[in-house]
PDB file of N, CA and C in Angstrom:
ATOM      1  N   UNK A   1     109.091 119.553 141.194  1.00  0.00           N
ATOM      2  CA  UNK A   1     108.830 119.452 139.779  1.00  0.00           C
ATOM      3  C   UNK A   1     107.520 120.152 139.464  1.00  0.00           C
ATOM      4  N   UNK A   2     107.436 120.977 138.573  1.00  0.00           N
ATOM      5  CA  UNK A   2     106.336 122.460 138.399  1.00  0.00           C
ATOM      6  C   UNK A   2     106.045 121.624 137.603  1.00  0.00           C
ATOM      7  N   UNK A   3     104.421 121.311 137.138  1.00  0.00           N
ATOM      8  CA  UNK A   3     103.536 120.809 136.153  1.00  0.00           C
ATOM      9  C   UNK A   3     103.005 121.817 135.600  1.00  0.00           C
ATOM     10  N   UNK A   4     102.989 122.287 134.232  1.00  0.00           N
ATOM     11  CA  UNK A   4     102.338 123.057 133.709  1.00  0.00           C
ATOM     12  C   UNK A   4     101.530 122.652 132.507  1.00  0.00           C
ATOM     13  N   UNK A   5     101.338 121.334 132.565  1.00  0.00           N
ATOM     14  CA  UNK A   5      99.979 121.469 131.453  1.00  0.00           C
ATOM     15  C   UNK A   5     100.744 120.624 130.479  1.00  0.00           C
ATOM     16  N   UNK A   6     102.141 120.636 129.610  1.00  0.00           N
ATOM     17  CA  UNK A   6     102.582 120.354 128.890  1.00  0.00           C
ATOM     18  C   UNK A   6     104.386 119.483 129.429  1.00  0.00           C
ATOM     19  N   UNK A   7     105.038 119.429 128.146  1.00  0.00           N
ATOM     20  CA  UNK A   7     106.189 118.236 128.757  1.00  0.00           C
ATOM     21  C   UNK A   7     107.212 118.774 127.698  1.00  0.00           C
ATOM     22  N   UNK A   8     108.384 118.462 127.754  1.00  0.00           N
ATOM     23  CA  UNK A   8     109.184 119.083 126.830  1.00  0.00           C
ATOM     24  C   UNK A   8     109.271 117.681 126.245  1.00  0.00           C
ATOM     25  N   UNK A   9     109.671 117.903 125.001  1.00  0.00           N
ATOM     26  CA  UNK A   9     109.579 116.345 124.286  1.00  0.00           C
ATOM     27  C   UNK A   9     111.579 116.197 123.889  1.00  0.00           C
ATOM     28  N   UNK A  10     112.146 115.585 124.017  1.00  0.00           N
ATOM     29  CA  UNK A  10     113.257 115.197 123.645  1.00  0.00           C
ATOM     30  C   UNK A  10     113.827 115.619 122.267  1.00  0.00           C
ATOM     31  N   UNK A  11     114.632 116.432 122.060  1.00  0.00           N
ATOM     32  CA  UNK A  11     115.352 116.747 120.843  1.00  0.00           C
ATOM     33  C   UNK A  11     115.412 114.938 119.793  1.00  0.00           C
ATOM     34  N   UNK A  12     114.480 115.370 118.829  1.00  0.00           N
ATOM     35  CA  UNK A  12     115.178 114.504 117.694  1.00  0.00           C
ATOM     36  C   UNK A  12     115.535 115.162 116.190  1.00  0.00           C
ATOM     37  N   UNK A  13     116.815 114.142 116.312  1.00  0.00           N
ATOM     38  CA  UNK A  13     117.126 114.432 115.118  1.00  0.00           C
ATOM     39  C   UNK A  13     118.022 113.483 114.361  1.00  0.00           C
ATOM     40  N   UNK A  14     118.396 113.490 113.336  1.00  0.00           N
ATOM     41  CA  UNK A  14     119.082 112.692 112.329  1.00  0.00           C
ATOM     42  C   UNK A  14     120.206 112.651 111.837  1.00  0.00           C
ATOM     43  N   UNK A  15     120.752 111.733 111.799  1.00  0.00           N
ATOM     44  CA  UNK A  15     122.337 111.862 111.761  1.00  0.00           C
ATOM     45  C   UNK A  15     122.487 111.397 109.944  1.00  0.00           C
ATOM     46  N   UNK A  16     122.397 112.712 109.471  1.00  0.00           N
ATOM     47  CA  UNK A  16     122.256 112.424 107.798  1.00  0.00           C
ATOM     48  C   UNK A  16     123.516 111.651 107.727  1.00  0.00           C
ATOM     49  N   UNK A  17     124.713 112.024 108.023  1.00  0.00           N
ATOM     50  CA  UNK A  17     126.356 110.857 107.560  1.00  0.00           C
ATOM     51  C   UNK A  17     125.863 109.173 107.621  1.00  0.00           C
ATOM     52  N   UNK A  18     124.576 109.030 108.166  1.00  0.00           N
ATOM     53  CA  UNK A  18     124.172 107.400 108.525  1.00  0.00           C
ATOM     54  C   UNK A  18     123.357 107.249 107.008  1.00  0.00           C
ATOM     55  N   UNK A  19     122.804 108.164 106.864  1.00  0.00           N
ATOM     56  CA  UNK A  19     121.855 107.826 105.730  1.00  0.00           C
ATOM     57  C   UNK A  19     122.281 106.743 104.391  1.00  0.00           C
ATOM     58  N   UNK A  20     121.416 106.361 104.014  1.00  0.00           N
ATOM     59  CA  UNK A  20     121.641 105.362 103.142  1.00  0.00           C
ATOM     60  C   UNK A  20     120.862 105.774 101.712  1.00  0.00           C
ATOM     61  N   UNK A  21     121.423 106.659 100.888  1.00  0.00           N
ATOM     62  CA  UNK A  21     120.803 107.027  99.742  1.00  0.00           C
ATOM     63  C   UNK A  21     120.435 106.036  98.565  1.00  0.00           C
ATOM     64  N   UNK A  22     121.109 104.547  98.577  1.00  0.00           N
ATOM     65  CA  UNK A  22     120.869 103.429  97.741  1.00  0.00           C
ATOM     66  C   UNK A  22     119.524 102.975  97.991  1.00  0.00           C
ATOM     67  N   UNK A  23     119.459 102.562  99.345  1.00  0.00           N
ATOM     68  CA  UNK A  23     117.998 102.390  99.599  1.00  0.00           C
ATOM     69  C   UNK A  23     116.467 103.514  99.061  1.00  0.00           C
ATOM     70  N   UNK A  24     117.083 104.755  99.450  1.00  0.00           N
ATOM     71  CA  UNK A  24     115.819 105.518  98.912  1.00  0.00           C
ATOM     72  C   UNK A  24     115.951 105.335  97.427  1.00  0.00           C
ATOM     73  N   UNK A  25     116.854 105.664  96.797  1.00  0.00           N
ATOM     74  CA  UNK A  25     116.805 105.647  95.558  1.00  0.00           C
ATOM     75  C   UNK A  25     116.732 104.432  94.823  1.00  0.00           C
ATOM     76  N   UNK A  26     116.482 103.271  95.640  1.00  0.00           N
ATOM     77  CA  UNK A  26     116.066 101.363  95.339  1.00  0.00           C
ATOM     78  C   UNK A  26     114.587 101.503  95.449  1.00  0.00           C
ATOM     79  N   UNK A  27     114.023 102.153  96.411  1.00  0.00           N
ATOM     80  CA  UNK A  27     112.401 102.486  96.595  1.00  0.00           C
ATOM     81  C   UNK A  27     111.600 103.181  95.654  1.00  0.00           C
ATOM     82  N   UNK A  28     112.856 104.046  95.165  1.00  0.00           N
ATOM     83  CA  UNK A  28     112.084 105.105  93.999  1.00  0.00           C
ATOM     84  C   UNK A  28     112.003 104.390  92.638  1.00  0.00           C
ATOM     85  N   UNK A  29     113.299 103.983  92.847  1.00  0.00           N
ATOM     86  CA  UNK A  29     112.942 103.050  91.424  1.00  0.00           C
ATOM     87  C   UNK A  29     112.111 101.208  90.875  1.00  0.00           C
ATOM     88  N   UNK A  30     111.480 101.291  92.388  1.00  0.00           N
ATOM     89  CA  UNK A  30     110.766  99.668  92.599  1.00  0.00           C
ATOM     90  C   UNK A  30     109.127 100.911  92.916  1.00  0.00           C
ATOM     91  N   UNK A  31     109.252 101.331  93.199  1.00  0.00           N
ATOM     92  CA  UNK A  31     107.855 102.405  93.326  1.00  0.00           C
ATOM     93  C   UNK A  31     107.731 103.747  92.618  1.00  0.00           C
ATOM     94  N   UNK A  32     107.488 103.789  91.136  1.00  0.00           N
ATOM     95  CA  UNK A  32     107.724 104.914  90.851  1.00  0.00           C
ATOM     96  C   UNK A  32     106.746 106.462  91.542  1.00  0.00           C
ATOM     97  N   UNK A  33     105.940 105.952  92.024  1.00  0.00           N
ATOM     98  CA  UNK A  33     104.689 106.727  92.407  1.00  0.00           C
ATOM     99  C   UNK A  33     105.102 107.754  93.695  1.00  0.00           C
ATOM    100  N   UNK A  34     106.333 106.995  94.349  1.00  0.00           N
ATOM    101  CA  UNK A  34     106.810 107.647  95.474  1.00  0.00           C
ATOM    102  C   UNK A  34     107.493 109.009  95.421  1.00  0.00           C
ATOM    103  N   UNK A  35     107.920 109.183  94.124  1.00  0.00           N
ATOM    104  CA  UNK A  35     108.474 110.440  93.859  1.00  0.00           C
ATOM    105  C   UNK A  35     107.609 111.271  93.641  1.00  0.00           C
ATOM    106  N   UNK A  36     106.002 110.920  93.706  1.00  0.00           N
ATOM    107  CA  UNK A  36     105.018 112.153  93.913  1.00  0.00           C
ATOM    108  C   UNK A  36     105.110 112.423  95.088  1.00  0.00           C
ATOM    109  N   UNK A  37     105.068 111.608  95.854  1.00  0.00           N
ATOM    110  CA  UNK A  37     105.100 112.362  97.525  1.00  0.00           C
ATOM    111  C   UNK A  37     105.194 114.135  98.222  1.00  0.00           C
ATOM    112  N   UNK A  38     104.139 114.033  98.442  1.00  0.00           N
ATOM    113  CA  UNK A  38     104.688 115.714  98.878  1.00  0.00           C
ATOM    114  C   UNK A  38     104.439 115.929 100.489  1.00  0.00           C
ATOM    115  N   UNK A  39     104.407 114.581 101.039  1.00  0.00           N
ATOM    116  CA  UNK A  39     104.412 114.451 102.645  1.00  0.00           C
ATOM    117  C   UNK A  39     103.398 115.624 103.150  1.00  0.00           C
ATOM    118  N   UNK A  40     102.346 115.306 102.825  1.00  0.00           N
ATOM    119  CA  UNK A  40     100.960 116.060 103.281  1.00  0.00           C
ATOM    120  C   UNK A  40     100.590 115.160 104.336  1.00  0.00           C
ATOM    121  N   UNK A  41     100.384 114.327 104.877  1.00  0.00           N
ATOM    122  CA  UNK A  41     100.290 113.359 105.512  1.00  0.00           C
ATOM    123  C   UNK A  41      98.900 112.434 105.575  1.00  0.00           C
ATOM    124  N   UNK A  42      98.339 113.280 104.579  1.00  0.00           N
ATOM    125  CA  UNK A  42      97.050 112.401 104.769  1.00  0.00           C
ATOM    126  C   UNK A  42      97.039 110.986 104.620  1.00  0.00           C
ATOM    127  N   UNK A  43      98.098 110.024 104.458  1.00  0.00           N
ATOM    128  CA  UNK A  43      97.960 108.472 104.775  1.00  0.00           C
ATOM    129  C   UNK A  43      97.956 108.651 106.310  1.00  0.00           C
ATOM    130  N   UNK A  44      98.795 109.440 107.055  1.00  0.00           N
ATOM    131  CA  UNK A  44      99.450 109.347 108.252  1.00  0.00           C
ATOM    132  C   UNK A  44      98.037 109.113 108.844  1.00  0.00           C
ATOM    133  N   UNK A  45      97.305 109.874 108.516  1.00  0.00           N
ATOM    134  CA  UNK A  45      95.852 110.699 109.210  1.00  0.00           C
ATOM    135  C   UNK A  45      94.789 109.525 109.578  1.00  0.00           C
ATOM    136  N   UNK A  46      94.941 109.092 107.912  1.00  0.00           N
ATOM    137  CA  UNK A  46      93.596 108.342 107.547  1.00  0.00           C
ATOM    138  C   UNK A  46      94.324 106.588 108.167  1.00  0.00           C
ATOM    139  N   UNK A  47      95.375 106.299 108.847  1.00  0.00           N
ATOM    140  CA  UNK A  47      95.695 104.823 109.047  1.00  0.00           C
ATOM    141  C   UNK A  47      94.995 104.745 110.252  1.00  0.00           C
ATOM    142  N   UNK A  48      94.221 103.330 109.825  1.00  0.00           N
ATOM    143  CA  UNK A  48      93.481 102.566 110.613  1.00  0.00           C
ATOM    144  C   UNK A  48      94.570 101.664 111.904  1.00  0.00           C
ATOM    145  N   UNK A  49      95.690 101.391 111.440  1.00  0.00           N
ATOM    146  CA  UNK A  49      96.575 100.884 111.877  1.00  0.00           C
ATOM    147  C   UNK A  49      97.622 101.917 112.947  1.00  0.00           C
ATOM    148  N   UNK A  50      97.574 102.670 112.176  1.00  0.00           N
ATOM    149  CA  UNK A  50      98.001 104.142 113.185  1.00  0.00           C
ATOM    150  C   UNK A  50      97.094 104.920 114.376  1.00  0.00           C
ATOM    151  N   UNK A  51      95.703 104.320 114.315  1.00  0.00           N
ATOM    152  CA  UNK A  51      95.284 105.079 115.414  1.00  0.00           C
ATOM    153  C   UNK A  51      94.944 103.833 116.863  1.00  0.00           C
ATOM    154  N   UNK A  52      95.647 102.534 116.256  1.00  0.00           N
ATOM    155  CA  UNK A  52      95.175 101.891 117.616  1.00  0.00           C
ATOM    156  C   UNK A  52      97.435 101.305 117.918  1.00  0.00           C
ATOM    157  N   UNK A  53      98.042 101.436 117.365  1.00  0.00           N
ATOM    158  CA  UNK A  53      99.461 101.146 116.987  1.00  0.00           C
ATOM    159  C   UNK A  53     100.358 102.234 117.014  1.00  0.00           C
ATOM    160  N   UNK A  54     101.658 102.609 117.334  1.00  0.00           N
ATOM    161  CA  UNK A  54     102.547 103.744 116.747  1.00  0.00           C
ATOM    162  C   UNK A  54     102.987 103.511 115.330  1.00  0.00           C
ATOM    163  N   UNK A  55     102.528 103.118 114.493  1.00  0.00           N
ATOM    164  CA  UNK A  55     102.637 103.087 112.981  1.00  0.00           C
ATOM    165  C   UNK A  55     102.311 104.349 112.679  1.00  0.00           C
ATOM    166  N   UNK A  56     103.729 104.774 111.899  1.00  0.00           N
ATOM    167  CA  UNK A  56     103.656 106.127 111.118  1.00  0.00           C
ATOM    168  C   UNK A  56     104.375 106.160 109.536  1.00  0.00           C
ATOM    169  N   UNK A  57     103.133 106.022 108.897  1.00  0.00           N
ATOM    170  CA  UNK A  57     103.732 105.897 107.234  1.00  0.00           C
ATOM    171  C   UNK A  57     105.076 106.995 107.369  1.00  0.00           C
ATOM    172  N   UNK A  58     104.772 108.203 107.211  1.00  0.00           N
ATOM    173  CA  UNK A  58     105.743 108.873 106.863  1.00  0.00           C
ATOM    174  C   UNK A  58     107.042 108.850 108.010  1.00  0.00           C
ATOM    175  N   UNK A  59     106.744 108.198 108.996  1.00  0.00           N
ATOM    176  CA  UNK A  59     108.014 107.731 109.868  1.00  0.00           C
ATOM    177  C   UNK A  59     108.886 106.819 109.006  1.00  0.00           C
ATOM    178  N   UNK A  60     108.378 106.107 109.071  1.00  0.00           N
ATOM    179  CA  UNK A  60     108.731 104.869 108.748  1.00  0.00           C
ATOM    180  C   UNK A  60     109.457 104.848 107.212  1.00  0.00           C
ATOM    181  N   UNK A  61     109.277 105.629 106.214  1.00  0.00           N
ATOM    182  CA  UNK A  61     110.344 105.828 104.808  1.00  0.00           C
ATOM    183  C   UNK A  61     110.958 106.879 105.312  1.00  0.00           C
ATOM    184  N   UNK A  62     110.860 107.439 106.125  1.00  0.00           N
ATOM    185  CA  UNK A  62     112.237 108.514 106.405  1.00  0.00           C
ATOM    186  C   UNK A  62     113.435 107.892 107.011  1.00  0.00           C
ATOM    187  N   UNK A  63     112.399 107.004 108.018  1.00  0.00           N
ATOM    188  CA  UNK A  63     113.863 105.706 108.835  1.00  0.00           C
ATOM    189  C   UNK A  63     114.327 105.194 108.440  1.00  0.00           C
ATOM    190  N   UNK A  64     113.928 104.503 107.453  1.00  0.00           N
ATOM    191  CA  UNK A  64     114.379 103.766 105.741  1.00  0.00           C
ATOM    192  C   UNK A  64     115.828 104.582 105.878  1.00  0.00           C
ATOM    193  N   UNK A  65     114.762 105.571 104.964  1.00  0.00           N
ATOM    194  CA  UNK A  65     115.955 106.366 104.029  1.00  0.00           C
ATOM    195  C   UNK A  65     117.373 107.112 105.141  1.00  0.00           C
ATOM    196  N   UNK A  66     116.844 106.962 106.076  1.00  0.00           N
ATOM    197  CA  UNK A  66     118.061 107.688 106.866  1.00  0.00           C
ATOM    198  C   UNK A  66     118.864 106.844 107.418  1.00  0.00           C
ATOM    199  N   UNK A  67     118.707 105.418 107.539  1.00  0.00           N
ATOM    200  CA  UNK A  67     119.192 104.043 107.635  1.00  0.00           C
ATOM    201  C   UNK A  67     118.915 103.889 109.497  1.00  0.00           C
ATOM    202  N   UNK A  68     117.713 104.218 109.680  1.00  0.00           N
ATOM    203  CA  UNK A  68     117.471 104.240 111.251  1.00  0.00           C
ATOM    204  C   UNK A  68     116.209 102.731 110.750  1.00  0.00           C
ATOM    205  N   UNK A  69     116.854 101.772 110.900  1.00  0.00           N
ATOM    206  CA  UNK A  69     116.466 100.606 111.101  1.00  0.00           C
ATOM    207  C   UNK A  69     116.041  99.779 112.308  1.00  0.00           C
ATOM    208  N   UNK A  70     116.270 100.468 113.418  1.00  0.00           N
ATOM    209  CA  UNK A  70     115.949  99.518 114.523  1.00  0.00           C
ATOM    210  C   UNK A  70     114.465 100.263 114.870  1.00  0.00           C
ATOM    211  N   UNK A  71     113.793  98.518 114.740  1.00  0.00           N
ATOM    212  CA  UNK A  71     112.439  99.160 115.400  1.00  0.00           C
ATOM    213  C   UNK A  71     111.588  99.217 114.415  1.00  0.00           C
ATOM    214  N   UNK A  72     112.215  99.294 112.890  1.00  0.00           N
ATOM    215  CA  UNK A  72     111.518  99.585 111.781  1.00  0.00           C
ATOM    216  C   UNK A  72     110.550  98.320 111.265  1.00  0.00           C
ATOM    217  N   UNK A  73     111.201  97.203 111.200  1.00  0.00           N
ATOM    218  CA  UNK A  73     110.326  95.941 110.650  1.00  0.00           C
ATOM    219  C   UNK A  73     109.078  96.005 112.016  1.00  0.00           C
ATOM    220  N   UNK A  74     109.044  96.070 113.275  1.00  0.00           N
ATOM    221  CA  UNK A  74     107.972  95.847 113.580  1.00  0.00           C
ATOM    222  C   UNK A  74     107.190  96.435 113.872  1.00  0.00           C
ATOM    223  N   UNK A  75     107.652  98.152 113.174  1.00  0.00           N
ATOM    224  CA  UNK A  75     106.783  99.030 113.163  1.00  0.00           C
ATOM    225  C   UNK A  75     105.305  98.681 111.549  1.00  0.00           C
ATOM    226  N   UNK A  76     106.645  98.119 110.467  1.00  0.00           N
ATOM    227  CA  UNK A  76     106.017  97.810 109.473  1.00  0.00           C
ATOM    228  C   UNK A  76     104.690  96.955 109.412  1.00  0.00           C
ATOM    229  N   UNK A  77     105.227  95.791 109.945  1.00  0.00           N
ATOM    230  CA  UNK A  77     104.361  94.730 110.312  1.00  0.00           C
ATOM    231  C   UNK A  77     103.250  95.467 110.966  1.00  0.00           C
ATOM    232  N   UNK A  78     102.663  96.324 111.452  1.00  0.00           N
ATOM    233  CA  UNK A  78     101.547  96.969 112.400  1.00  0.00           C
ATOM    234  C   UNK A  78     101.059  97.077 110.723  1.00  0.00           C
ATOM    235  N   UNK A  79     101.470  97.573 109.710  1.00  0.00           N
ATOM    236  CA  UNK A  79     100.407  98.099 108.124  1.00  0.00           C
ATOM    237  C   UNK A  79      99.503  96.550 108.241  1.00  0.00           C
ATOM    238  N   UNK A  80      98.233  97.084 108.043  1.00  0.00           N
ATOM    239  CA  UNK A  80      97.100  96.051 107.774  1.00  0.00           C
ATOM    240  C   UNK A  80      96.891  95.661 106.149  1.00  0.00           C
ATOM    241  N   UNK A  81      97.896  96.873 105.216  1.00  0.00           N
ATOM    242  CA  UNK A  81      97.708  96.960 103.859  1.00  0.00           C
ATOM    243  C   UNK A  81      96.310  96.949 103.113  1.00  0.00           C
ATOM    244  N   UNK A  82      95.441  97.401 104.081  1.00  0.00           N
ATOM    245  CA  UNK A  82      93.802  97.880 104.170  1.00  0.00           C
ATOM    246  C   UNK A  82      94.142  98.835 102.834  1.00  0.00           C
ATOM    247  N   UNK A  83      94.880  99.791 102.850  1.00  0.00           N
ATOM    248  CA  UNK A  83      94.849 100.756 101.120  1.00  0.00           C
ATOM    249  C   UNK A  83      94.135 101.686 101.602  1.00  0.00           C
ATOM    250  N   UNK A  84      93.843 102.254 103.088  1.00  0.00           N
ATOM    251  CA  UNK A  84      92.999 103.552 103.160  1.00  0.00           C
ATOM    252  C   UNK A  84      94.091 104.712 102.211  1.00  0.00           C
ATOM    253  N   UNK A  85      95.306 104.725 103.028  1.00  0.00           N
ATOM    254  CA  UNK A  85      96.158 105.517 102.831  1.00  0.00           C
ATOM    255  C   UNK A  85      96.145 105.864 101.469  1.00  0.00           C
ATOM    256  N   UNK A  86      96.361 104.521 100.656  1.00  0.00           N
ATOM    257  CA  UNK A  86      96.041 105.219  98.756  1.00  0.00           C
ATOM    258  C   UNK A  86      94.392 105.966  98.698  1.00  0.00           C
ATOM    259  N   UNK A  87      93.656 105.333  99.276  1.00  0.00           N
ATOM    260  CA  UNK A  87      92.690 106.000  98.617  1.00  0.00           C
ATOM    261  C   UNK A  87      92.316 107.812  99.003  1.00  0.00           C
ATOM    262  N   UNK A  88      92.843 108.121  99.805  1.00  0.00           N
ATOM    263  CA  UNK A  88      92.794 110.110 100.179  1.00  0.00           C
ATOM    264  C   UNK A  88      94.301 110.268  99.635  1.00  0.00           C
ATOM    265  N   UNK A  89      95.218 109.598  99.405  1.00  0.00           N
ATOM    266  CA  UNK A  89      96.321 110.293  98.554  1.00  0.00           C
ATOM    267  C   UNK A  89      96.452 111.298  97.818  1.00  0.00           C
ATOM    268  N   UNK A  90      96.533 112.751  97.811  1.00  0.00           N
ATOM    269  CA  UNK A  90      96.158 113.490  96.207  1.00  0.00           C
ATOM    270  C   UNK A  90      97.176 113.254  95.178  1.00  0.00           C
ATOM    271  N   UNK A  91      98.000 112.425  95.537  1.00  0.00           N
ATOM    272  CA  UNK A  91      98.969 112.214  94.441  1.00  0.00           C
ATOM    273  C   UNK A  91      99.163 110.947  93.784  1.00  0.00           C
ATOM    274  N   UNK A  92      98.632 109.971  94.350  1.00  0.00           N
ATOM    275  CA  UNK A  92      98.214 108.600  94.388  1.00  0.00           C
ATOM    276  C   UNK A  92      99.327 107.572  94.364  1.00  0.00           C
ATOM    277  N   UNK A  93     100.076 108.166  94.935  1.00  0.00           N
ATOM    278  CA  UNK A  93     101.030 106.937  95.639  1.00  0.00           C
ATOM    279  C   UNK A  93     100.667 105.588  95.881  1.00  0.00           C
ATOM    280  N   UNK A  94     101.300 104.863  95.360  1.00  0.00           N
ATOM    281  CA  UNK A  94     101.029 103.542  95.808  1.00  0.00           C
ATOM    282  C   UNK A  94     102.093 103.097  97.116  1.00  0.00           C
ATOM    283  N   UNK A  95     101.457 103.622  98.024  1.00  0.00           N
ATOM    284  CA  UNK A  95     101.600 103.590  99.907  1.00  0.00           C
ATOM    285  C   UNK A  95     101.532 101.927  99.865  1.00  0.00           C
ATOM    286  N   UNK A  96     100.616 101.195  99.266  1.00  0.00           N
ATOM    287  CA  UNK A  96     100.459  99.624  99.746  1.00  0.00           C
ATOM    288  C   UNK A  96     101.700  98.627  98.846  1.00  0.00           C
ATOM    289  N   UNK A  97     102.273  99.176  98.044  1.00  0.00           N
ATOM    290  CA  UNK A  97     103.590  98.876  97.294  1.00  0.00           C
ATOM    291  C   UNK A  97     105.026  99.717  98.312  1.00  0.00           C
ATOM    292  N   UNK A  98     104.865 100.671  98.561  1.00  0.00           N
ATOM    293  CA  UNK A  98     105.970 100.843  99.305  1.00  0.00           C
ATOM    294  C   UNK A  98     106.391  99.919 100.578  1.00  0.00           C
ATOM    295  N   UNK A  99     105.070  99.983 101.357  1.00  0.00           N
ATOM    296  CA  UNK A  99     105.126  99.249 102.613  1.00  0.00           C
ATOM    297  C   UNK A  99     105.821  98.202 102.148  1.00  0.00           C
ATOM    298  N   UNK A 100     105.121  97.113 101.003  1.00  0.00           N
ATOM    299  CA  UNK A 100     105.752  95.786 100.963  1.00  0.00           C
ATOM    300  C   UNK A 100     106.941  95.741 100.497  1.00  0.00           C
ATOM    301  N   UNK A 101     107.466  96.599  99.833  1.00  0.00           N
ATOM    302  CA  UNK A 101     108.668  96.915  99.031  1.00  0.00           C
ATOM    303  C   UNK A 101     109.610  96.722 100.648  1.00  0.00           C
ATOM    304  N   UNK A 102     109.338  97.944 101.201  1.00  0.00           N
ATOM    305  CA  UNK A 102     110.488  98.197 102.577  1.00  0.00           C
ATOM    306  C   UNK A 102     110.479  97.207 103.894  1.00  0.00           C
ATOM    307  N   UNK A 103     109.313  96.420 103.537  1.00  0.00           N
ATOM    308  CA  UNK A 103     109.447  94.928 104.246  1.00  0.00           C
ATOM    309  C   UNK A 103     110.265  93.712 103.718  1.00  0.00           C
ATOM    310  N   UNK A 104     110.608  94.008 102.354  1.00  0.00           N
ATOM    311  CA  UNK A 104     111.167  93.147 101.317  1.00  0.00           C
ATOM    312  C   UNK A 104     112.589  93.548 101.926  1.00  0.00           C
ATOM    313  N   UNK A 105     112.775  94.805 101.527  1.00  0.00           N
ATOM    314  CA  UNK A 105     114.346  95.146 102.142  1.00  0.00           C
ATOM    315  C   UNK A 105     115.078  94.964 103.450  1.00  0.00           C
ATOM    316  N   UNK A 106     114.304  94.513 104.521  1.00  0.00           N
ATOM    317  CA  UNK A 106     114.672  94.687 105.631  1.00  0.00           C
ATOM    318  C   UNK A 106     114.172  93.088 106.340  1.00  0.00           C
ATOM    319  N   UNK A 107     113.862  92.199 104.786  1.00  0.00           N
ATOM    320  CA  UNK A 107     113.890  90.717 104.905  1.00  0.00           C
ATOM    321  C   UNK A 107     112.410  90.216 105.779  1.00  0.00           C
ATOM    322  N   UNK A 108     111.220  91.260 105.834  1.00  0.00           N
ATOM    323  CA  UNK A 108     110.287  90.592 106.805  1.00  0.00           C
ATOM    324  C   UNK A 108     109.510  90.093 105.513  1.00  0.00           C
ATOM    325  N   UNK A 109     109.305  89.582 104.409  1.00  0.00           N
ATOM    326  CA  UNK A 109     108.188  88.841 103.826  1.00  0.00           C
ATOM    327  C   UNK A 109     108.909  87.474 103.426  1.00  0.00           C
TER     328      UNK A 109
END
């Protein structure tokens, strides 16, 4: 086995026929702010919760929306709902309303 420095990482990808478009479009309309989104990632960046946890805001509403649910509530539960993420937003998403919103849906509050 040749080590060269790097690793091949596993093909992912998404099986859109699973997706669940009620749900995104239940999020958009319980969060209107989310339809600013332009997945820059600066919540991703700035989570306090993401750099000691695998919590990934923008993971985590894509899994939503693509109906990849396993794994998802206790990824959620890692959000401290600290609000860094709103505050470097340039679009000002309310990130601390989504989280609780998609914990609501998936029955963890």
């Amino acid at each position: 086995m040749n080590k060269f420095g790097f690793q091949i990482s596993r093909p992912r990808s998404i099986n859109m026929d699973l997706s669940d478009d009620g749900r995104r479009e239940q999020l958009l309309e319980e969060v209107p702010s989310y339809r600013l989104c332009i997945g820059c990632g600066g919540c991703t960046a700035t989570c306090s919760a993401g750099q000691f946890t695998n919590f990934n805001i923008r993971r985590s509403h894509t899994a939503l929306a693509c109906n990849q649910t396993e794994g998802l509530a206790a990824q959620l539960d890692s959000c401290m709902l600290c609000g860094k993420c709103m505050l470097v937003c340039p679009r000002g998403v309310n990130l601390r309303g989504l989280i609780i919103r998609m914990r609501q849906m998936l029955g963890r509050v």
